[in-house]
Protein backbone atom coordinates (compact mmCIF):
# COMPACT_ATOMS: atom_id res chain seq x y z
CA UNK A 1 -22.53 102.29 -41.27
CA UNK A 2 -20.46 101.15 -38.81
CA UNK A 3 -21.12 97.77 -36.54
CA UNK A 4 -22.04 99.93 -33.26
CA UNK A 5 -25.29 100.85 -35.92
CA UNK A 6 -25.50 97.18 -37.41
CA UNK A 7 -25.82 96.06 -34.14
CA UNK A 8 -28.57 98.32 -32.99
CA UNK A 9 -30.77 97.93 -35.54
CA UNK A 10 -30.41 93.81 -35.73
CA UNK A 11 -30.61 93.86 -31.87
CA UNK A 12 -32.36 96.89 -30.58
CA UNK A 13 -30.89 98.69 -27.87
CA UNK A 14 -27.40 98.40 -26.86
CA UNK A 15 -26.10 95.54 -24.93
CA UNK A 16 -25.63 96.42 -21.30
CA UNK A 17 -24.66 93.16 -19.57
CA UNK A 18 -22.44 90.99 -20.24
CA UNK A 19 -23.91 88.53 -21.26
CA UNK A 20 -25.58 90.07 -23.88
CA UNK A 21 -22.16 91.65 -24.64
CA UNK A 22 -20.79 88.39 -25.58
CA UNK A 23 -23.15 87.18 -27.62
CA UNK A 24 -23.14 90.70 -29.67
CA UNK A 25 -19.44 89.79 -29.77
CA UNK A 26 -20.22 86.29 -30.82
CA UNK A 27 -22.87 87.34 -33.83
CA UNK A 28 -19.98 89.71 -35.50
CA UNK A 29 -17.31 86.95 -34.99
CA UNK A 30 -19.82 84.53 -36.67
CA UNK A 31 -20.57 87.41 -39.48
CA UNK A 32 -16.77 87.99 -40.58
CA UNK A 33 -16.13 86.10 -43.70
CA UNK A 34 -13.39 83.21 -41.92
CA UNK A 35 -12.24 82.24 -45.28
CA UNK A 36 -10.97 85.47 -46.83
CA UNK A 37 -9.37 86.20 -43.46
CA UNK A 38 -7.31 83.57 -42.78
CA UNK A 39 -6.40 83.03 -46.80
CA UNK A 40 -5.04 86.35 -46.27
CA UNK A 41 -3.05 85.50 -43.19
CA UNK A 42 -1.64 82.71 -44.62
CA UNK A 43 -0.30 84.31 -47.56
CA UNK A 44 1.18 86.73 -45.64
CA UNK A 45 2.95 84.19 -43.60
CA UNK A 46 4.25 82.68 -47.01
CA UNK A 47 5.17 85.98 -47.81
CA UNK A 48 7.08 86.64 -44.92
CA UNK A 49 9.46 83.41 -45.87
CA UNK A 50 9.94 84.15 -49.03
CA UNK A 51 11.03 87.88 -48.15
CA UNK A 52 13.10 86.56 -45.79
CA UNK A 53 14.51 84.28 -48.29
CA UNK A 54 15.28 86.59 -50.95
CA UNK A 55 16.75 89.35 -48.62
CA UNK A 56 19.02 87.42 -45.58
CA UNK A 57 21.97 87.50 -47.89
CA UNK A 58 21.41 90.70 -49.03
CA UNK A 59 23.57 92.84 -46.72
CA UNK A 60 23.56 95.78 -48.91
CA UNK A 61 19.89 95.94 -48.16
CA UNK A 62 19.69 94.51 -44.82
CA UNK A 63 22.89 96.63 -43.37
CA UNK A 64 24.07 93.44 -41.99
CA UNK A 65 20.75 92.44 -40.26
CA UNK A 66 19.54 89.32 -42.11
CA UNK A 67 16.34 89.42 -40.26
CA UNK A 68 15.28 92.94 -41.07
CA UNK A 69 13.45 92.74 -43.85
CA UNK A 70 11.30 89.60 -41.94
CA UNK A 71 10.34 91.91 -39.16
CA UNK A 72 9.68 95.25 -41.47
CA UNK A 73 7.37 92.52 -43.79
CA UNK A 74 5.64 91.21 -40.48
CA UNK A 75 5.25 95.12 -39.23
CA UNK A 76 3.52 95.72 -42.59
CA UNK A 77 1.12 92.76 -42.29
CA UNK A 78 0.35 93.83 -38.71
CA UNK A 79 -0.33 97.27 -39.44
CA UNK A 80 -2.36 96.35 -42.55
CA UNK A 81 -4.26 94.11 -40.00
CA UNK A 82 -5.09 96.78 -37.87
CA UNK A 83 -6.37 99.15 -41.05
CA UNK A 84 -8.52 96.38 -41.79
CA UNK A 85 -9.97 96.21 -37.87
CA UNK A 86 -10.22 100.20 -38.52
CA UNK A 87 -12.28 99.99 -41.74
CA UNK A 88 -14.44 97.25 -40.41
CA UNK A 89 -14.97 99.77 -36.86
CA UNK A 90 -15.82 102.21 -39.13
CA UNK A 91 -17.81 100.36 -41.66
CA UNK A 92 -17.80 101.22 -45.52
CA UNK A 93 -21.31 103.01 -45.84
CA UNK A 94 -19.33 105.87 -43.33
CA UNK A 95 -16.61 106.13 -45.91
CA UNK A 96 -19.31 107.25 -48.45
CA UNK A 97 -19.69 110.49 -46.67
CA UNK A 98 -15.60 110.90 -46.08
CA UNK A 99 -15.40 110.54 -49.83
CA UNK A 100 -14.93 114.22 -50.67
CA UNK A 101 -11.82 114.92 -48.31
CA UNK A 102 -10.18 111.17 -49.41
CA UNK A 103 -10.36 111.94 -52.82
CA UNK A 104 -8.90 115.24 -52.17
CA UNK A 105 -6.25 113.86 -50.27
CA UNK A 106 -5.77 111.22 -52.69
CA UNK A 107 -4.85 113.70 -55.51
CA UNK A 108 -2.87 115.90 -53.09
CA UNK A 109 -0.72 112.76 -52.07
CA UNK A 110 -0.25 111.85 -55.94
CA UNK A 111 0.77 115.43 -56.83
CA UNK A 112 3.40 115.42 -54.47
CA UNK A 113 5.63 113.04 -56.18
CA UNK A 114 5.86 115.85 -58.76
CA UNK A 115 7.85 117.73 -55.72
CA UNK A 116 11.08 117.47 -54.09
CA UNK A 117 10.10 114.92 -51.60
CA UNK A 118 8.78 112.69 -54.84
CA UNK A 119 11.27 109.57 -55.48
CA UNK A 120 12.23 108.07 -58.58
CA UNK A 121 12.37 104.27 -58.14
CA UNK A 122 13.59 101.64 -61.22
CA UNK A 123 12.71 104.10 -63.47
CA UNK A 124 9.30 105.45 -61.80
CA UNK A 125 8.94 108.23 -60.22
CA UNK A 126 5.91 107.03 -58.01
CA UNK A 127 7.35 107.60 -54.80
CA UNK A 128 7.56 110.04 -52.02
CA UNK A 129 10.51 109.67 -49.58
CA UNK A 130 9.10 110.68 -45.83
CA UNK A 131 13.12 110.25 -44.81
CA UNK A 132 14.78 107.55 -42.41
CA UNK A 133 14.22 105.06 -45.41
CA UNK A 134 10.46 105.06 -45.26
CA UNK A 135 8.82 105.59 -48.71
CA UNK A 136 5.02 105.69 -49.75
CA UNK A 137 3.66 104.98 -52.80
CA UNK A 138 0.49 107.31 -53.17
CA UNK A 139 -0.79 105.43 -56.18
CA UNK A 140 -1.31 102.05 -54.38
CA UNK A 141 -4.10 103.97 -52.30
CA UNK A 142 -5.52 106.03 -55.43
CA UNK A 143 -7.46 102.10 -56.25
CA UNK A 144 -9.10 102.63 -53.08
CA UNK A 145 -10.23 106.00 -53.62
CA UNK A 146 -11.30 105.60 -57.62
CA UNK A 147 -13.18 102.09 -56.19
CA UNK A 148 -15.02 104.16 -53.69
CA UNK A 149 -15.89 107.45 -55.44
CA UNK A 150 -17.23 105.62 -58.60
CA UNK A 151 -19.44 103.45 -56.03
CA UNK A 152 -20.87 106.36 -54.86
CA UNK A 153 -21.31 108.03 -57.91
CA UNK A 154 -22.82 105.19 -59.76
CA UNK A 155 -25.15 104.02 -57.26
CA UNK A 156 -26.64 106.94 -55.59
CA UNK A 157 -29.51 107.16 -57.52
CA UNK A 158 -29.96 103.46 -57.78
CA UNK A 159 -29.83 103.02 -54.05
CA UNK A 160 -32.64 106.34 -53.60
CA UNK A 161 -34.73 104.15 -55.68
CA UNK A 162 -34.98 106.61 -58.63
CA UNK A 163 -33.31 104.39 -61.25
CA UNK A 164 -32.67 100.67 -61.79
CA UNK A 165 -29.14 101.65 -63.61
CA UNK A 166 -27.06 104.18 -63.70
CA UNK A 167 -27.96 106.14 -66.91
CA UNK A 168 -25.38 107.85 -69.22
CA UNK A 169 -24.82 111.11 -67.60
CA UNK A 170 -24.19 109.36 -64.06
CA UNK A 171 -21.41 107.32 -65.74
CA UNK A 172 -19.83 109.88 -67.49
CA UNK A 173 -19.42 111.69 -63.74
CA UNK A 174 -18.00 108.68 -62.62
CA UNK A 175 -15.26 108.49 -65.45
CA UNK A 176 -14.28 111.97 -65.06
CA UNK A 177 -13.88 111.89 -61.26
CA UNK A 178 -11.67 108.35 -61.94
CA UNK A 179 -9.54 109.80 -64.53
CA UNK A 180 -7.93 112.86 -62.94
CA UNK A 181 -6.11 110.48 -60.16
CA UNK A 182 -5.34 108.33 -62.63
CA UNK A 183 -3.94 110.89 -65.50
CA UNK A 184 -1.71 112.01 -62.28
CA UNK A 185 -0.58 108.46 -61.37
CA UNK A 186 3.13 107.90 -63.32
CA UNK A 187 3.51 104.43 -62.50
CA UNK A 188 2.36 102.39 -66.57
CA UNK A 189 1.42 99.34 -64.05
CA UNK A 190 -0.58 101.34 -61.87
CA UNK A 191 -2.04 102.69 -64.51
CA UNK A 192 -3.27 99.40 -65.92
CA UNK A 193 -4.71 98.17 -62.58
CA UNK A 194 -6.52 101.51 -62.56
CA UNK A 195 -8.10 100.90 -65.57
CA UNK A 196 -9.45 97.25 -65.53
CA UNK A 197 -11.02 98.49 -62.13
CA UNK A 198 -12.79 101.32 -63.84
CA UNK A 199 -14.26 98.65 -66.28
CA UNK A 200 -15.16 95.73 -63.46
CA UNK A 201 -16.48 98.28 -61.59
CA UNK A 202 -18.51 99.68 -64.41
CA UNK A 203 -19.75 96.14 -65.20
CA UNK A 204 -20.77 95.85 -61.73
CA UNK A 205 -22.84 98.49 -61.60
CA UNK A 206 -24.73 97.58 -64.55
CA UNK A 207 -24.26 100.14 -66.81
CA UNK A 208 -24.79 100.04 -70.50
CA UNK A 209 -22.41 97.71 -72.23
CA UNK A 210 -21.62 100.46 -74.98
CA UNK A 211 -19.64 101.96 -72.33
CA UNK A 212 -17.31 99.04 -72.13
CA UNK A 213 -16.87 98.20 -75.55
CA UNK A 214 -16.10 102.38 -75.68
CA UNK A 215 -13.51 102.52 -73.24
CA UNK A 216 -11.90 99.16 -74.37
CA UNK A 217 -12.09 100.19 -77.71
CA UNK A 218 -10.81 104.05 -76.76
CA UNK A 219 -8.16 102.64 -74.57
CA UNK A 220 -6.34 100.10 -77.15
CA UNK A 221 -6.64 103.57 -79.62
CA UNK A 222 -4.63 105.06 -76.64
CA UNK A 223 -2.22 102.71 -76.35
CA UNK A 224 -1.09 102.42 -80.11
CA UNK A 225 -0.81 105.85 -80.10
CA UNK A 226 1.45 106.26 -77.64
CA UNK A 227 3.14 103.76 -79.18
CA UNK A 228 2.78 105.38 -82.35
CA UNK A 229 4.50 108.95 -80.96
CA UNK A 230 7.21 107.11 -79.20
CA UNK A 231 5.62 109.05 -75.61
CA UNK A 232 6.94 105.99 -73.51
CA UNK A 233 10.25 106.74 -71.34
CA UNK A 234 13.21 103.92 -72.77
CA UNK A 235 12.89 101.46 -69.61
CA UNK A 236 9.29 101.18 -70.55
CA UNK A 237 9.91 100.46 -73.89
CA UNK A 238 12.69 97.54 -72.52
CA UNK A 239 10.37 96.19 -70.90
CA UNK A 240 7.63 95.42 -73.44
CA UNK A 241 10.67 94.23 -75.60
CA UNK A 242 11.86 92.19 -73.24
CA UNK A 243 8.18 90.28 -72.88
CA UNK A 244 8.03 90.40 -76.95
CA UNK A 245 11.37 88.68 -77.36
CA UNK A 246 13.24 87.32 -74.23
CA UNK A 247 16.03 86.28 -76.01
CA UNK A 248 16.68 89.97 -77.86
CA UNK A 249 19.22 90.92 -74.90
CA UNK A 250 19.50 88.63 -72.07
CA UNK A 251 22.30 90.38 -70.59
CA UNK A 252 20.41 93.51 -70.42
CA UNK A 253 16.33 93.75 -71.32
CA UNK A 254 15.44 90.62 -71.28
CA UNK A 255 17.86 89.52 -68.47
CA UNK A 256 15.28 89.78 -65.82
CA UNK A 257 12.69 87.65 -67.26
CA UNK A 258 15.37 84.99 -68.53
CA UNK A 259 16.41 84.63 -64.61
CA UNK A 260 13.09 84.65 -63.16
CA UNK A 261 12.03 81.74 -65.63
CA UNK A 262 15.47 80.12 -64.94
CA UNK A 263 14.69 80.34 -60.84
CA UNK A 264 10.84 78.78 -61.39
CA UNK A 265 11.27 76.47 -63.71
CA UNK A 266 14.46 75.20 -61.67
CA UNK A 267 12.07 74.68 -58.82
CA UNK A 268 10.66 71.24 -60.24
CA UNK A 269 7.75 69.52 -58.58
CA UNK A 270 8.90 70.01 -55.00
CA UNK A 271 11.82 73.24 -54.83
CA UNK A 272 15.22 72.71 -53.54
CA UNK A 273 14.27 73.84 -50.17
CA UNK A 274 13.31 77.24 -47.92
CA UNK A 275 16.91 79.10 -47.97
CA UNK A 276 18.38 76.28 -50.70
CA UNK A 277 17.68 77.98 -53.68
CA UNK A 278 20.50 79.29 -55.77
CA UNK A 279 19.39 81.72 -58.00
CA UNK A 280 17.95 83.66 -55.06
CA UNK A 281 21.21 82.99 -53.13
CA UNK A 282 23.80 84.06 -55.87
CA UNK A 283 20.85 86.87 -56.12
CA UNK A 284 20.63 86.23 -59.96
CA UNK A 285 16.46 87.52 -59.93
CA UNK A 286 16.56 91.65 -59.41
CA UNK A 287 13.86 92.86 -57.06
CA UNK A 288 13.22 89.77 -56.04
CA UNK A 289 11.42 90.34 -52.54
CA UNK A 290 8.88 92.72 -54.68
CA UNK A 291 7.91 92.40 -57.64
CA UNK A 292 10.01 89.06 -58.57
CA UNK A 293 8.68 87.21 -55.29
CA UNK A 294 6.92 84.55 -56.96
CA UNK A 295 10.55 83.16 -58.44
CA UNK A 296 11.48 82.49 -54.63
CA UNK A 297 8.25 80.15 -54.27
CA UNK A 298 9.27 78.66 -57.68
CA UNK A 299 12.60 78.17 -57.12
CA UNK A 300 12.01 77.02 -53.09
CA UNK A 301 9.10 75.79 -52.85
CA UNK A 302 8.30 74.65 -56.53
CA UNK A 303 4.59 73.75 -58.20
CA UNK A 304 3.32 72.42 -54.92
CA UNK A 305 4.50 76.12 -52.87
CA UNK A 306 3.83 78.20 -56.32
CA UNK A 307 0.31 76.47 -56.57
CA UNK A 308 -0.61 76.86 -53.18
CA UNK A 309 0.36 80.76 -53.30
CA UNK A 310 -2.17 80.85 -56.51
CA UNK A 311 -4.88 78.52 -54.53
CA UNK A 312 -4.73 80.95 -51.28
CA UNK A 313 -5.17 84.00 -53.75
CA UNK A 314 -8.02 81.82 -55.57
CA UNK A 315 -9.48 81.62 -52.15
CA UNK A 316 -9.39 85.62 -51.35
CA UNK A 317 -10.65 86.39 -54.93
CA UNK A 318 -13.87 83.62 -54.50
CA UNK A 319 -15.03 85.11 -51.05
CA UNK A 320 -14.62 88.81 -52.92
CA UNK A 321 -16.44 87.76 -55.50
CA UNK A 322 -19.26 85.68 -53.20
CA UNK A 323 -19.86 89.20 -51.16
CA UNK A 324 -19.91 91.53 -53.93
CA UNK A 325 -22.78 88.39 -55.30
CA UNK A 326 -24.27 88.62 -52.03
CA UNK A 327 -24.47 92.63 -51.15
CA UNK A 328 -27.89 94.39 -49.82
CA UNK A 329 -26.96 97.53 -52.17
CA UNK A 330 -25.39 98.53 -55.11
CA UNK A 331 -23.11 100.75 -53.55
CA UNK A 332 -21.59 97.76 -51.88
CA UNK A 333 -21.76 95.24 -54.79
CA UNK A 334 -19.49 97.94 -56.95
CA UNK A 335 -17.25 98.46 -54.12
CA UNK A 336 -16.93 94.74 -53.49
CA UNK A 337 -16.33 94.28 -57.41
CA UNK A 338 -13.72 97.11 -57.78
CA UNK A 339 -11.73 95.13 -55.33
CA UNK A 340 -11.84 91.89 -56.64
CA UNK A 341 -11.01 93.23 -60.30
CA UNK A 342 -8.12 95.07 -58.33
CA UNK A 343 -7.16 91.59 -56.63
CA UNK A 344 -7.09 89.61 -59.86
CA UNK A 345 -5.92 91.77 -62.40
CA UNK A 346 -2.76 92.45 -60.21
CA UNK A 347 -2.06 88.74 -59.38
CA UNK A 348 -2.05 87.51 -62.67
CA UNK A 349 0.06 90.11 -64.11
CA UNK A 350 2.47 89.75 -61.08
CA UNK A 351 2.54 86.48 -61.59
CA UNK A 352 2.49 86.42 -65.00
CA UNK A 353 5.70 88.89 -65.59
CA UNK A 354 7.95 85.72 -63.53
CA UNK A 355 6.72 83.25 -65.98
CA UNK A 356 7.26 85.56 -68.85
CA UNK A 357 3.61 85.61 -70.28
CA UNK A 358 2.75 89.27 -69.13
CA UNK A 359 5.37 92.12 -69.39
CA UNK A 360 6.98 93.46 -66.43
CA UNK A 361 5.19 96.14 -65.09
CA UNK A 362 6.72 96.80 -61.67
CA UNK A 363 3.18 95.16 -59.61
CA UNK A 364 4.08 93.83 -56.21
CA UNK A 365 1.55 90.16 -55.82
CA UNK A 366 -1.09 90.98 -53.08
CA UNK A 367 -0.66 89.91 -49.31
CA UNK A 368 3.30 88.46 -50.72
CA UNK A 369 5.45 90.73 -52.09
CA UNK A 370 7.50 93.27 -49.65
CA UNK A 371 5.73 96.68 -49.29
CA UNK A 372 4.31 98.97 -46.82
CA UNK A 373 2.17 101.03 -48.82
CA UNK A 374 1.09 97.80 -51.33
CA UNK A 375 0.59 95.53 -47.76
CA UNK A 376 -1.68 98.36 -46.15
CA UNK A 377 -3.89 99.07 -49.29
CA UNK A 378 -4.83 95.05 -49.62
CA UNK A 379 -5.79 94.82 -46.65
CA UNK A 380 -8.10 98.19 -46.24
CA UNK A 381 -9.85 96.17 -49.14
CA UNK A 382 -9.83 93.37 -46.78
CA UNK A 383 -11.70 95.87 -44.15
CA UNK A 384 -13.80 96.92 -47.17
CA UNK A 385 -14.93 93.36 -48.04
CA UNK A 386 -15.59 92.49 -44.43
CA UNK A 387 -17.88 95.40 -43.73
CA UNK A 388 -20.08 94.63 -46.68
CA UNK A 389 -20.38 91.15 -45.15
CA UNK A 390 -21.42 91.37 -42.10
CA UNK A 391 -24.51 93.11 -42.99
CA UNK A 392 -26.02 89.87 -44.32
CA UNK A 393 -27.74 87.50 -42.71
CA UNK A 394 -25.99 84.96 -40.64
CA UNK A 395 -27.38 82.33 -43.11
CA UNK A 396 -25.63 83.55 -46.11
């Protein structure tokens, strides 16, 4: 449904002066949910410093421009911004009739990396390189899709009226339309936010808890298996030995998280300063505008700039969490609780990989972290989350 429909039906016909324009105008403005917006805003702002921080010196990266990777961040933000405005336009009940061609596209985008134009990137080849240095990363946009097509899956007899859950066979429709995108994706940490969506969203749809405890349950089985068979590539094997045992290699496994807890926990109370800190200036963190961009904060900006990133996202994931509460359909309460297990999952591992109580897994942190693709998906959520909203009633 889109908000040219909202409004007609809340309002009757059309608006044809102005007057009545504005206050049309006025209702919607009042309907978007302020907090999560601006939260979002702001981290991107923080975001943008911190980028800007960990790349200025980098000339290698910057090709001597110690500003570009400030205005590529801010590009992102404002085209992820206008994806958002898009979504909203269009309104998330439309998307459940679009869902056969983006799912489509979805695993056409995902199979691609398998090509020539895929890229292999620290060790993942989850990448495909459109030239002039532009890369997307198809997986970041397969959450969207698997969030979506379960929703509609899961709730389309619920919403007719014909059932009060979605029974058995409905689920196991849902799973098998989630897992071929996902058996596709290459990425491990991708792979992991995929799953813990499939399971909030499951819970939000209020399916029986035996499939839960069966897909926990079948997915640890998984994982020691593959553990088991010795199917994981070497970096990926580094990298859980690294988060086992810091101190097994610092030079080499381990040296990443040894320098990202050196940076944070050099940061004290207050940081050394915005541009001051000297693990990101001797650029001692690797990948430190991505997936290490919480060590900047730490280092910088310290437990006042690092708790106020985690506040900000605390913010985003409580106004999720409030609209997926207060949805008018099921459809929209799974879709609003995909996200939010999206949202979490991935800050807390991002976060948790720089303090060394979560293995690296290669996750960028939401709204922060330098990305194109990661910076556009968020905020189509973002659209998601405000189009569900603004179908309630101004008083909730």
């Amino acid at each position: 449904m889109s908000i040219h429909t909202f409004d007609t039906r809340r309002y009757g016909q059309q608006p044809k002066s102005a007057w009545e324009k504005l206050r049309a105008r006025d209702s919607l403005a009042r309907r978007l949910d302020w907090p999560l917006l601006l939260a979002s805003l702001a981290l991107c702002a923080i975001g943008s410093l911190l980028v800007w921080s960990a790349t200025r010196n980098r000339t290698e990266l910057t090709g001597g421009d110690p500003n570009s990777f400030l205005f590529k961040h801010m590009l992102n933000a404002a085209i992820g911004v206008a994806l958002a405005a898009g979504v909203l336009w269009m309104g998330h009940r439309r998307l459940r009739s679009l869902m056969p061609v983006l799912y489509g596209l979805s695993i056409i985008l995902v199979a691609l990396v398998y090509t020539p134009l895929g890229a292999t990137i620290n060790g993942e080849r989850a990448w495909l390189n459109l030239g002039a240095g532009f890369y997307l990363q198809p997986s970041e946009f397969v959450k969207i899709t698997v969030i979506l097509t379960m929703a509609v899956v899961l709730a389309a007899k619920v919403d007719a009226g014909d059932r009060v859950h979605p029974d058995h066979r409905t689920v196991l429709q849902a799973l098998g339309l989630a897992a071929l995108p996902i058996a596709v994706v290459a990425d491990l940490g991708q792979v992991m936010v995929l799953a813990v969506i499939v399971l909030g969203v499951l819970l939000a749809s209020g399916a029986s808890n035996r499939w839960v405890i069966g897909l926990i349950t079948a997915a640890v089985a998984g994982a020691v298996t593959v553990w088991m068979l010795d199917l994981l590539d070497e970096y990926q094997l580094n990298r859980f030995a690294a988060f086992a045992n810091p101190a097994l290699d610092p030079a080499g496994v381990g040296y990443n998280t040894n320098q990202a807890r050196i940076a944070i926990g050099s940061g004290g109370i207050s940081g050394k300063g915005l541009f001051e800190g000297t693990q990101t200036t001797g650029q001692f963190v690797p990948e430190q505008q991505t997936d290490f961009i919480f060590t900047v904060a730490g280092e910088e900006l310290g437990f006042l700039g690092g708790g106020l990133i985690i506040l900000l996202l605390g913010v985003v994931l409580w106004r999720a969490c409030r609209i997926a509460m207060e949805a008018t359909d099921l459809y929209s309460t799974i879709v609003a609780a995909g996200i939010t297990a999206w949202f979490a999952f991935q800050s807390f591992e991002n976060i948790g990989m720089a303090l060394g109580i979560m293995p690296v897994a290669g996750l960028p942190l939401p709204f922060v972290s330098y990305g194109g693709t990661s910076m556009f998906a968020v905020w189509i959520a973002v659209g998601l989350l405000q189009s569900i909203r603004i179908q309630r009633p101004l008083s909730a």
